[in-house]
Protein backbone atom coordinates (compact mmCIF):
# COMPACT_ATOMS: atom_id res chain seq x y z
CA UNK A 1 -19.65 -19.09 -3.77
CA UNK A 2 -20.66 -17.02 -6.56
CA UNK A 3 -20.77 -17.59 -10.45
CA UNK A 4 -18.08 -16.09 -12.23
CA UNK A 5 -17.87 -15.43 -15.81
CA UNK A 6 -14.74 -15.42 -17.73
CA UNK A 7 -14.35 -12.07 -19.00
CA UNK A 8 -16.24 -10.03 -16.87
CA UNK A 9 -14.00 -8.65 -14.48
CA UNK A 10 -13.16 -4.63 -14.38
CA UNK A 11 -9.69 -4.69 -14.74
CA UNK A 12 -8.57 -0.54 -15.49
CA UNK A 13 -7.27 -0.43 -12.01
CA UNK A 14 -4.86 -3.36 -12.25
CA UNK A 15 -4.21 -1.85 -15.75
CA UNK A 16 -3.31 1.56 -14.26
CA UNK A 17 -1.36 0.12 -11.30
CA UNK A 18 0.59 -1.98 -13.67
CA UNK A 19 1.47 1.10 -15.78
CA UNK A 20 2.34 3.05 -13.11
CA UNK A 21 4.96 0.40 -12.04
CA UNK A 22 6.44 -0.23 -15.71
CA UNK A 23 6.92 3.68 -16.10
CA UNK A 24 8.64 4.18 -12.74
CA UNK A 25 10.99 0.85 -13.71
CA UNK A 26 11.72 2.25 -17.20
CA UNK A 27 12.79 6.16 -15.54
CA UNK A 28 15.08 4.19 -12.52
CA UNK A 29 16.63 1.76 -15.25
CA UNK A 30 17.34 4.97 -17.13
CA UNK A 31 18.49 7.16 -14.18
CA UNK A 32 20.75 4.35 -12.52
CA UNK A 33 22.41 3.61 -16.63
CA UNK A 34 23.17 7.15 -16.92
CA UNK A 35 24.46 7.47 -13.38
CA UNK A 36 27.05 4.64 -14.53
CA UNK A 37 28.10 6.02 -17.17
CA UNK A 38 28.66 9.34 -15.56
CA UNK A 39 30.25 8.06 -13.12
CA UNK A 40 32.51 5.62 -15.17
CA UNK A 41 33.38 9.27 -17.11
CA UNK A 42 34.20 11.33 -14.40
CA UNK A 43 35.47 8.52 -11.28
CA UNK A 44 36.62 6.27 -13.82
């Protein structure tokens, strides 16, 4: 196997992957809150 060193390891993809994901869950938790309370307005 090889050596690894703690530390070492490129980690901007995972980074930007990770980002990615936390942006699109932030804008759908957003969307699907003000879809409720649209909907609670105007079905409700």
């Amino acid at each position: 196997m090889a050596e690894h060193e703690h530390g070492t390891m490129d980690s901007s993809t995972q980074e930007k992957t990770f980002e990615g994901f936390m942006t699109f869950v932030t804008r759908t938790v957003i969307f699907l809150i003000v879809l409720l309370v649209l909907m609670a307005i105007f079905i409700g």
